[in-house]
C-alpha atoms as a PDB file:
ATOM      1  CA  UNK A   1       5.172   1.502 -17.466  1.00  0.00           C
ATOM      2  CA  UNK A   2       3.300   2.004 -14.298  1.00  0.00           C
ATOM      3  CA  UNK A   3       0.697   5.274 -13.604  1.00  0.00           C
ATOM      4  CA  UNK A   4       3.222   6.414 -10.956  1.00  0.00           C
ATOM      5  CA  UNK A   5       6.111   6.726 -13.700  1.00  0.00           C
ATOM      6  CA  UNK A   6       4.035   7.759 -16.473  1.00  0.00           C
ATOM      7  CA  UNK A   7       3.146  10.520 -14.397  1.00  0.00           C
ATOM      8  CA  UNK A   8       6.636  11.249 -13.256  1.00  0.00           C
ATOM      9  CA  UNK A   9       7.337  11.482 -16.880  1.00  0.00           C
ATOM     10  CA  UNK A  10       5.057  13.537 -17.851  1.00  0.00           C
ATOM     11  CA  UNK A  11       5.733  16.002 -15.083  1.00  0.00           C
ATOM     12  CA  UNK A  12       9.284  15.767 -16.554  1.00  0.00           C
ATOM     13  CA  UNK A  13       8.301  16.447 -19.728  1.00  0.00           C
ATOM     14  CA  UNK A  14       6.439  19.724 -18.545  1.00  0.00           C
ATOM     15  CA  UNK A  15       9.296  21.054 -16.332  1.00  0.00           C
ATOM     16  CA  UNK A  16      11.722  20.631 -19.540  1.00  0.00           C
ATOM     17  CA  UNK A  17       9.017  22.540 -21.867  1.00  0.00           C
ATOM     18  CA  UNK A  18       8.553  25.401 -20.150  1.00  0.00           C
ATOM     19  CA  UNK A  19      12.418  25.627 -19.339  1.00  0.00           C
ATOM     20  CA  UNK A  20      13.254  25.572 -22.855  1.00  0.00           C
ATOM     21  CA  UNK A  21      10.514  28.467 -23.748  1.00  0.00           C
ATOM     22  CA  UNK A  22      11.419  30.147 -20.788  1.00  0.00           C
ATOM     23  CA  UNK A  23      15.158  29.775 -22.317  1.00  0.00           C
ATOM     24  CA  UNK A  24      14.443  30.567 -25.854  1.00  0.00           C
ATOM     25  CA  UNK A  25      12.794  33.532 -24.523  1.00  0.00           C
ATOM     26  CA  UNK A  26      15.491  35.166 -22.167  1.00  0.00           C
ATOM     27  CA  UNK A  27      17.371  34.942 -25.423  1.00  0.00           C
ATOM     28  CA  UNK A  28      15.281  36.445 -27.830  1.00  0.00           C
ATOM     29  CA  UNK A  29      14.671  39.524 -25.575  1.00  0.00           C
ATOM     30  CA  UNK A  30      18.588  39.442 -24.885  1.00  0.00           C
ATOM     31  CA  UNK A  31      19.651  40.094 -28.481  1.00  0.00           C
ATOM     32  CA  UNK A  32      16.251  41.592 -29.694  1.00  0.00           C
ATOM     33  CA  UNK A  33      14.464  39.878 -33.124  1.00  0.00           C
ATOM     34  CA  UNK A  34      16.147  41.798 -35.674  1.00  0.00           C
ATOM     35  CA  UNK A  35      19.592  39.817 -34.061  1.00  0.00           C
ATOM     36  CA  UNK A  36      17.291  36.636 -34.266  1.00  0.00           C
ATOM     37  CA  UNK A  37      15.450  36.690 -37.106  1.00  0.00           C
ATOM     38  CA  UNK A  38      18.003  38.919 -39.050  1.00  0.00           C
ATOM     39  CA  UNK A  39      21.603  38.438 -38.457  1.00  0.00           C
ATOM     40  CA  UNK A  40      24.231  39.137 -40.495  1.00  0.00           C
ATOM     41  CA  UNK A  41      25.720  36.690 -39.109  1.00  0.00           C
ATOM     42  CA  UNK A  42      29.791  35.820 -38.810  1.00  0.00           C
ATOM     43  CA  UNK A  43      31.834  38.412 -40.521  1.00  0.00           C
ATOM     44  CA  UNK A  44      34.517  36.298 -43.240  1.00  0.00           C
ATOM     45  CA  UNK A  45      37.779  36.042 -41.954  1.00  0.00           C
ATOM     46  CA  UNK A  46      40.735  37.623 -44.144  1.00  0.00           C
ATOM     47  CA  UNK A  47      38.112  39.287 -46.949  1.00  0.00           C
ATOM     48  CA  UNK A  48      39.852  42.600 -47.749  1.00  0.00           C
ATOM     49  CA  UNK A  49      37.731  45.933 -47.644  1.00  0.00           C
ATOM     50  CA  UNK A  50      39.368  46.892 -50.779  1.00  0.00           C
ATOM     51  CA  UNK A  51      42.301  45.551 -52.923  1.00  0.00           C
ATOM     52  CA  UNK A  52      44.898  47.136 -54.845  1.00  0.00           C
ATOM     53  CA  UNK A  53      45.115  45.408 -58.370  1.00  0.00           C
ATOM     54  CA  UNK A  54      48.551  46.645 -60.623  1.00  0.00           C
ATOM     55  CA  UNK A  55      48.120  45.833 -64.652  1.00  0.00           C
ATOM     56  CA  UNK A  56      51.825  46.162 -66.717  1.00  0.00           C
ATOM     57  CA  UNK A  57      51.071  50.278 -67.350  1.00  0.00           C
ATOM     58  CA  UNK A  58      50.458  51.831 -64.147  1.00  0.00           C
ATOM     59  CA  UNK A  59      48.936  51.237 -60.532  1.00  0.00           C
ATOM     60  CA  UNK A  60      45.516  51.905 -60.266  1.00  0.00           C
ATOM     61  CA  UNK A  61      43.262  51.147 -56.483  1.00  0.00           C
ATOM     62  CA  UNK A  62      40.014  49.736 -57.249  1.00  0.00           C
ATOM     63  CA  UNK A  63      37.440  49.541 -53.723  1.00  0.00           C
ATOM     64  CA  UNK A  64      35.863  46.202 -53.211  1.00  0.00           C
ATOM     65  CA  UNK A  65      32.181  46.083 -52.709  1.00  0.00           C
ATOM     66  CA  UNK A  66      30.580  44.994 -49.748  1.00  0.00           C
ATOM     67  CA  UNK A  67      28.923  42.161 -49.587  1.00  0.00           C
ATOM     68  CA  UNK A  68      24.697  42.135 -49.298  1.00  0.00           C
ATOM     69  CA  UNK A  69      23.496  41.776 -46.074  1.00  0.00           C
ATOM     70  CA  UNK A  70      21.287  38.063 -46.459  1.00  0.00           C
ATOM     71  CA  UNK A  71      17.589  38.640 -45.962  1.00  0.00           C
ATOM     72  CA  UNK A  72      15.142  36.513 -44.115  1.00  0.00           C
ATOM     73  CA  UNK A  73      11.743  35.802 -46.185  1.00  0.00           C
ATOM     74  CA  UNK A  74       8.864  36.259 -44.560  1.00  0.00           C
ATOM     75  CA  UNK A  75       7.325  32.844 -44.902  1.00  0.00           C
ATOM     76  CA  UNK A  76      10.243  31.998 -42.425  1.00  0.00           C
ATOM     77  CA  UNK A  77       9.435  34.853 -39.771  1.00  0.00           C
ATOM     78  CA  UNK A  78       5.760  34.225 -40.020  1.00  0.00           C
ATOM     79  CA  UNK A  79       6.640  29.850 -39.527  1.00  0.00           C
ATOM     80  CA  UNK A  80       9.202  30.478 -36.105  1.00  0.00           C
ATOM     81  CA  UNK A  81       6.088  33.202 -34.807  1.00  0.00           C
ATOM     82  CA  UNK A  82       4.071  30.314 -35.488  1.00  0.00           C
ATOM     83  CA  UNK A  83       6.080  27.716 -33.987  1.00  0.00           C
ATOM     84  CA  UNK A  84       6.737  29.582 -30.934  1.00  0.00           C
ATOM     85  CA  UNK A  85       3.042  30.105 -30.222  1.00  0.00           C
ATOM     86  CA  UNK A  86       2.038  26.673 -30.652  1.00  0.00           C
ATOM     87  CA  UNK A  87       5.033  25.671 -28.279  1.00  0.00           C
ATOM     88  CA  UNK A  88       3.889  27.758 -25.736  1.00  0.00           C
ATOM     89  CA  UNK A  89       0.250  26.868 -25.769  1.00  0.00           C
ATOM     90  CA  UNK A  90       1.372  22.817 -25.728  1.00  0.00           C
ATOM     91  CA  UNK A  91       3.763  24.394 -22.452  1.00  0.00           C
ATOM     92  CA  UNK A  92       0.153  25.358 -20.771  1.00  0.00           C
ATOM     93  CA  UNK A  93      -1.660  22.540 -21.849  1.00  0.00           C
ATOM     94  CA  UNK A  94       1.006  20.258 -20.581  1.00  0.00           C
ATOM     95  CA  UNK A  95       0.784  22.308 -17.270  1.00  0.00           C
ATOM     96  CA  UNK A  96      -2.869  22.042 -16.783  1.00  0.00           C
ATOM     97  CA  UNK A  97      -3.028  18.560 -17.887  1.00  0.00           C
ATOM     98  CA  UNK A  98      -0.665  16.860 -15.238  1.00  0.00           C
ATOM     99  CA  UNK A  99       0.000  19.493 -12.857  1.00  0.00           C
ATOM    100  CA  UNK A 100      -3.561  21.625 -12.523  1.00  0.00           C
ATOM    101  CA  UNK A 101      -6.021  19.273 -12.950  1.00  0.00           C
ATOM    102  CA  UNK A 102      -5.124  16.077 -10.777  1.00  0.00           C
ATOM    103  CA  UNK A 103      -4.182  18.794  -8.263  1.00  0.00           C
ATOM    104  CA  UNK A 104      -7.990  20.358  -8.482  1.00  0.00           C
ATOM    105  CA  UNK A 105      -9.437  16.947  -8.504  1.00  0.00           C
ATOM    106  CA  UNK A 106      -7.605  16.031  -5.590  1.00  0.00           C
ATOM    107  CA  UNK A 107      -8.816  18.763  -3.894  1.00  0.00           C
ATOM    108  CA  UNK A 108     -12.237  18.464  -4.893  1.00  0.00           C
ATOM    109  CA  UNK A 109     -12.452  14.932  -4.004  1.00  0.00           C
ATOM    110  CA  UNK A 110     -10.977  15.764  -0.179  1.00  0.00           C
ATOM    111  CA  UNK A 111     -13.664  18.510  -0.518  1.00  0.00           C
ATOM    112  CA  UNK A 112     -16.397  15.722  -0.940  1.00  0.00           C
ATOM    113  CA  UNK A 113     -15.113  13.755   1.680  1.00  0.00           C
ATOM    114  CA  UNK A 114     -15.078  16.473   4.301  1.00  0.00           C
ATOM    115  CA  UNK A 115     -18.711  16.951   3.115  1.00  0.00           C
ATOM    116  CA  UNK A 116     -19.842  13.381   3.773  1.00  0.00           C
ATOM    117  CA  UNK A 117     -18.080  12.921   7.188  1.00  0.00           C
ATOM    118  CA  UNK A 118     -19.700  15.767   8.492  1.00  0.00           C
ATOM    119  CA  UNK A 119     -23.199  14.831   7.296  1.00  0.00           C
ATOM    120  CA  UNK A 120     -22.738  11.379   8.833  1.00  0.00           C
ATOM    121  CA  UNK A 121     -21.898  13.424  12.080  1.00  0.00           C
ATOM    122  CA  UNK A 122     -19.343  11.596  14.759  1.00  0.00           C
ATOM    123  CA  UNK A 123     -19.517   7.914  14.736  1.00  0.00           C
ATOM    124  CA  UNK A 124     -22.104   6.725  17.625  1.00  0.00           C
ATOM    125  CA  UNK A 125     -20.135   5.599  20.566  1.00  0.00           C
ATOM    126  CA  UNK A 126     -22.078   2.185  21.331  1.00  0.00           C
ATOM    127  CA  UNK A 127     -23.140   1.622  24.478  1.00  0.00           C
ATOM    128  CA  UNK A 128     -22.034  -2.011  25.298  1.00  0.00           C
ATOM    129  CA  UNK A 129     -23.269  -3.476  28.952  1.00  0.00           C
ATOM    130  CA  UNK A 130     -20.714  -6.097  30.506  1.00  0.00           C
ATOM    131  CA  UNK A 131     -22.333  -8.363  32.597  1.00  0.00           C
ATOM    132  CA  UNK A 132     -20.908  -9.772  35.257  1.00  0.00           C
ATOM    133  CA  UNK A 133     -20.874 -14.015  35.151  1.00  0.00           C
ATOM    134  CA  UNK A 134     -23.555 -13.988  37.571  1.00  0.00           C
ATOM    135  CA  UNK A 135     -26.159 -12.101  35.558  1.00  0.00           C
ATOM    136  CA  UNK A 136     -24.760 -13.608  32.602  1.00  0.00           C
ATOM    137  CA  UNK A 137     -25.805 -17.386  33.782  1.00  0.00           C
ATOM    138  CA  UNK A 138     -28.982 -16.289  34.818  1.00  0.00           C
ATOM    139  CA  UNK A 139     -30.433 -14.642  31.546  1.00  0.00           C
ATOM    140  CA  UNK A 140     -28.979 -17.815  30.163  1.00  0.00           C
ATOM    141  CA  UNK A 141     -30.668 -20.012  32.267  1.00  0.00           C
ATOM    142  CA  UNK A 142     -33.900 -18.340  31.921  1.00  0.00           C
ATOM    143  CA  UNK A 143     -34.034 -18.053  28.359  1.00  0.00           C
ATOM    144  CA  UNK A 144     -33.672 -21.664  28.392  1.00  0.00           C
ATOM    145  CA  UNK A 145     -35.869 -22.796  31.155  1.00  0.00           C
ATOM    146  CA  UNK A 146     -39.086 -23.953  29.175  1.00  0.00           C
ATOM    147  CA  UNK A 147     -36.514 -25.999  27.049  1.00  0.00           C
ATOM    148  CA  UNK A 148     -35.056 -27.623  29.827  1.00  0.00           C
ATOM    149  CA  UNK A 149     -38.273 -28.460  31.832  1.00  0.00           C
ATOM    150  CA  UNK A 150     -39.921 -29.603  28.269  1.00  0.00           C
ATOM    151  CA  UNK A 151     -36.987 -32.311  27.741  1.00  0.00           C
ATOM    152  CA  UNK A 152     -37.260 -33.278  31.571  1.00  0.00           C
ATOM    153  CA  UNK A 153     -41.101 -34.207  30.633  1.00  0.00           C
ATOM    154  CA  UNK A 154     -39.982 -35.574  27.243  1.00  0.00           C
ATOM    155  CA  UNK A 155     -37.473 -37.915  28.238  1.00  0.00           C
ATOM    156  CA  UNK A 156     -37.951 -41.801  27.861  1.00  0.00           C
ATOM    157  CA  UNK A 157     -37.175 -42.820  31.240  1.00  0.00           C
ATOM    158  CA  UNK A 158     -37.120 -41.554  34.535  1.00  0.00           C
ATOM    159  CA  UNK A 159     -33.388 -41.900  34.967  1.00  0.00           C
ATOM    160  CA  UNK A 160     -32.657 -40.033  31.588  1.00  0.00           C
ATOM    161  CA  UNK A 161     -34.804 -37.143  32.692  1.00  0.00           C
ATOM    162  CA  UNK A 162     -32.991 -36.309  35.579  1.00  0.00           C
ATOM    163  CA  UNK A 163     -29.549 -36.909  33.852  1.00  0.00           C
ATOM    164  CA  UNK A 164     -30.155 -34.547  31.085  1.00  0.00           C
ATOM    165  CA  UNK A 165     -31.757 -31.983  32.811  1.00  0.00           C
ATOM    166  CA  UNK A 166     -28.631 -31.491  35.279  1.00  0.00           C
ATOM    167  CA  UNK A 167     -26.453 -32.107  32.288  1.00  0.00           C
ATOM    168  CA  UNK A 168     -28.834 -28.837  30.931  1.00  0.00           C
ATOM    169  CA  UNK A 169     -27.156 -26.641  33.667  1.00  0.00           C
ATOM    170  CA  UNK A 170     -23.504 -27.182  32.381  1.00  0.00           C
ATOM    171  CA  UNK A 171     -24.365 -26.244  28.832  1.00  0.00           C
ATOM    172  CA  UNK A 172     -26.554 -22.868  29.808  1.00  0.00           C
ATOM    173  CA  UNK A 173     -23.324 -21.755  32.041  1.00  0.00           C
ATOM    174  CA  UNK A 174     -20.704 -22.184  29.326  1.00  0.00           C
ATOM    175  CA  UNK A 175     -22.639 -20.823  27.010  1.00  0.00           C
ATOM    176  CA  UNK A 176     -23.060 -17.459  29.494  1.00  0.00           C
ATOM    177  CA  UNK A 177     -18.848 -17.340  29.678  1.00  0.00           C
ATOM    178  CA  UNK A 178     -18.448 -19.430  32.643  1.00  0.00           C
ATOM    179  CA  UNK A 179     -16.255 -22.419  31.966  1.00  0.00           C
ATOM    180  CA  UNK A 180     -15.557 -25.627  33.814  1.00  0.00           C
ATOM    181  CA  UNK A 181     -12.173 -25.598  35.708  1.00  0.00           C
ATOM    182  CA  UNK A 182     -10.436 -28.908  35.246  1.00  0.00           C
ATOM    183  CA  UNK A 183     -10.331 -30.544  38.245  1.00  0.00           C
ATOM    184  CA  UNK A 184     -14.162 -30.024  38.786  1.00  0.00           C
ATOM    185  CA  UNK A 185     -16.558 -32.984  38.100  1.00  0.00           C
ATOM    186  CA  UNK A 186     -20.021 -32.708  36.482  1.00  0.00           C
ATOM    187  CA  UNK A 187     -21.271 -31.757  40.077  1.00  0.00           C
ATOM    188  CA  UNK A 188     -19.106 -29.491  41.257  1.00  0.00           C
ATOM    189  CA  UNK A 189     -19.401 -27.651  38.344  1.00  0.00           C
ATOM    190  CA  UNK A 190     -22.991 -27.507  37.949  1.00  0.00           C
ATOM    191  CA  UNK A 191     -23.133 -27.117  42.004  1.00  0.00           C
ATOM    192  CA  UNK A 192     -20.727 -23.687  41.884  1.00  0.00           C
ATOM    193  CA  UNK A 193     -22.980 -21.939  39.004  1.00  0.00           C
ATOM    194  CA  UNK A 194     -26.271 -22.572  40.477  1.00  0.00           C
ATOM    195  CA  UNK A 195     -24.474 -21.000  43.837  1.00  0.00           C
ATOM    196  CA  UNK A 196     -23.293 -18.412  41.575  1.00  0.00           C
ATOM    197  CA  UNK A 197     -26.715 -17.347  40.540  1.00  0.00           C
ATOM    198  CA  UNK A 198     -27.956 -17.581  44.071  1.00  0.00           C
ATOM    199  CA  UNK A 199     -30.706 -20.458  43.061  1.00  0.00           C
ATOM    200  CA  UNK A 200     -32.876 -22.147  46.024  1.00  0.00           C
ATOM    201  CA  UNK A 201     -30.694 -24.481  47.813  1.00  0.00           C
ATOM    202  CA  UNK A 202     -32.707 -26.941  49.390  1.00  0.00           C
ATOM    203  CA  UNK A 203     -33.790 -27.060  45.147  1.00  0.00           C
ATOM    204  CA  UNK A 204     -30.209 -27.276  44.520  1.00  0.00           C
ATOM    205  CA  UNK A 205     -29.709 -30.074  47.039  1.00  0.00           C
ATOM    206  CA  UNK A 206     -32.759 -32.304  46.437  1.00  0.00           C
ATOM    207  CA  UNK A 207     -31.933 -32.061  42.219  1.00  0.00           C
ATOM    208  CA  UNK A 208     -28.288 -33.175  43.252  1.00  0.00           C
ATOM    209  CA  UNK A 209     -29.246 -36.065  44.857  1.00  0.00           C
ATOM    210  CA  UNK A 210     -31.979 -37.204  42.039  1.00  0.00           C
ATOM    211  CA  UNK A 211     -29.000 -36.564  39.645  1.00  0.00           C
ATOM    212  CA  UNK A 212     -26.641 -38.823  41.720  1.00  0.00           C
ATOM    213  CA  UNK A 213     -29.204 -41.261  42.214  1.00  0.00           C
ATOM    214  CA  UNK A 214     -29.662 -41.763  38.405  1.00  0.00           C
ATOM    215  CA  UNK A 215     -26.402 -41.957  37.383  1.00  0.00           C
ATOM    216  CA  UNK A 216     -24.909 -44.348  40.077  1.00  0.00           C
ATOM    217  CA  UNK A 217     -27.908 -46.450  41.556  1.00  0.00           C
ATOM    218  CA  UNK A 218     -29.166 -49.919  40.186  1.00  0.00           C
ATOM    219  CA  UNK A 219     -32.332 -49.678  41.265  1.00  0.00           C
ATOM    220  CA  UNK A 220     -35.228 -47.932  38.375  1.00  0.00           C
ATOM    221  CA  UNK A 221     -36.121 -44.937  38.735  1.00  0.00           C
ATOM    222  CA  UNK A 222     -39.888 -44.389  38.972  1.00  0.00           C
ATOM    223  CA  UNK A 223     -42.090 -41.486  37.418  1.00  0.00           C
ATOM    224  CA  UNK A 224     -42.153 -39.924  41.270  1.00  0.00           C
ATOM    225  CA  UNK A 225     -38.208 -38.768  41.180  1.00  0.00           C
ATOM    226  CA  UNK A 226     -39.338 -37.355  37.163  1.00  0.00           C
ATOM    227  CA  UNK A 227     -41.961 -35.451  39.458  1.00  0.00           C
ATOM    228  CA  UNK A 228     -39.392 -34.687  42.422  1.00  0.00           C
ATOM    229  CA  UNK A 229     -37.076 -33.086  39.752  1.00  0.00           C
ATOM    230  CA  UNK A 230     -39.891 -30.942  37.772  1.00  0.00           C
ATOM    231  CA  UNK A 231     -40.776 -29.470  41.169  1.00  0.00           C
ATOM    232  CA  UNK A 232     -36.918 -28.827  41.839  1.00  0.00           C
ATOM    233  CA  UNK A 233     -36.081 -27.170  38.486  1.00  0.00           C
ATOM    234  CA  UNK A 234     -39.540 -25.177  38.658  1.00  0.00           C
ATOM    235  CA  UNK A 235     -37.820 -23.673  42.454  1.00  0.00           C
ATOM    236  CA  UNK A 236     -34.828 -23.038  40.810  1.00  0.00           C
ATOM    237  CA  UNK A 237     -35.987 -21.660  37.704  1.00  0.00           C
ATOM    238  CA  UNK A 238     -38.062 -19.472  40.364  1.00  0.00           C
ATOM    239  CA  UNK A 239     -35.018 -17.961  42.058  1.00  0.00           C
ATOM    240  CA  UNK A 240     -32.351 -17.584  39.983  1.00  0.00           C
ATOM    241  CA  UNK A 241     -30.853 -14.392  40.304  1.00  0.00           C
ATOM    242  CA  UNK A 242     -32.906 -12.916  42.972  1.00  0.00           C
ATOM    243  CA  UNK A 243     -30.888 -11.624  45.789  1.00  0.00           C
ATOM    244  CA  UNK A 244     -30.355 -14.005  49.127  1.00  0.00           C
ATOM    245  CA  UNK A 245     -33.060 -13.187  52.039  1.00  0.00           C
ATOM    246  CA  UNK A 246     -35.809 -12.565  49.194  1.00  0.00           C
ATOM    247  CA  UNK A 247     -38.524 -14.186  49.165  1.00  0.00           C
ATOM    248  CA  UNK A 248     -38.523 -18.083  47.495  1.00  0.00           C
END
């Protein structure tokens, strides 16, 4: 049996209680307690008052005697006082049990509840700043500029350098929310964010060209294009973000 229809059976069992006391009381107090505890009770059926008895000599009437009313001991009055009492006290305990008290903790516990919410105060509305892709690419490239100019140094070759460090851009923008459309190639895509953030173009340009250089000539690549592209990334790294016309 579940809580829910223990519960519903108690609450049963209450209702039915008090309904019988209230019952067994409407009809004590109809028919008073001498009628319950002292009834005559049914009258016999056909039992002459008195009889007329006739012997061989003459006729003589002889009145019967009534019969004794019976008489309740008072071991028995005292047991259904008793009774009564204890039924109505297991009534109100009933009540208060299943009725009373879940109904006073429920209230108690809404009570505490109240109580807490309103020490806590409203909830803090949070005060969240949406940036727009623009600002969001160039806090992203700045927080990763030393990392990017350290594995331009740190690079074995020339030709690596410049490959990863333009390779760098791509991974700061999607990491700020800006994604690579698909029919872009590595350097359109790299070309429209630094545009977005409003880097140096001549920087721009010049890195390009190293980057194109690396990755389609045949020729080495010495450690004066490693040099060329340290002093383009240190340009760009110089102007991201700043508005067009300031100074670079």
């Amino acid at each position: 049996m579940t809580a829910r229809r223990s519960g519903a059976v108690a609450v049963a069992a209450v209702v039915a209680t008090a309904l019988l006391v209230v019952v067994l009381a409407a009809w004590a107090a109809s028919i008073g307690p001498s009628g319950v505890l002292t009834g005559t009770g049914p009258s016999p059926v056909g039992t002459p008052t008195e009889s007329t008895s006739v012997d061989a000599g003459n006729r003589a009437t002889v009145p019967q005697q009534p019969a004794h009313e019976p008489h309740t001991p008072s071991w028995l009055r005292i047991t259904a006082f008793v009774v009564d009492i204890a039924l109505a006290v297991l009534a109100v305990y009933l009540f208060l049990r299943f009725l009373i008290a879940p109904l006073g903790r429920f209230v108690a516990q809404r009570h505490r509840e109240r109580l807490r919410r309103r020490r806590r105060g409203p909830p803090a509305e949070e005060d969240f700043t949406v940036l727009d892709p623009a600002q969001a690419v160039s806090r992203s490239m700045l927080a990763d500029a030393d990392a990017q100019r350290e594995e331009l140094l740190a690079a074995d070759t020339p030709r690596n350098a410049v490959v990863v460090c333009w390779h760098r851009f791509e991974t700061q923008a999607a990491a700020a929310g800006v994604a690579r459309r698909p029919w872009e190639t590595s350097s359109e895509y790299t070309m429209r964010v630094l545009d977005l953030v409003d880097a140096h173009q001549p920087a721009v340009s010049r890195l390009g060209a190293l980057y194109r250089e690396a990755r389609f000539s045949e020729h080495e690549l010495t450690e004066t294009h490693r040099r060329e592209a340290l002093d383009a990334l240190d340009t760009i790294h110089r102007t991201v973000g700043l508005p067009a016309g300031a100074a670079r």
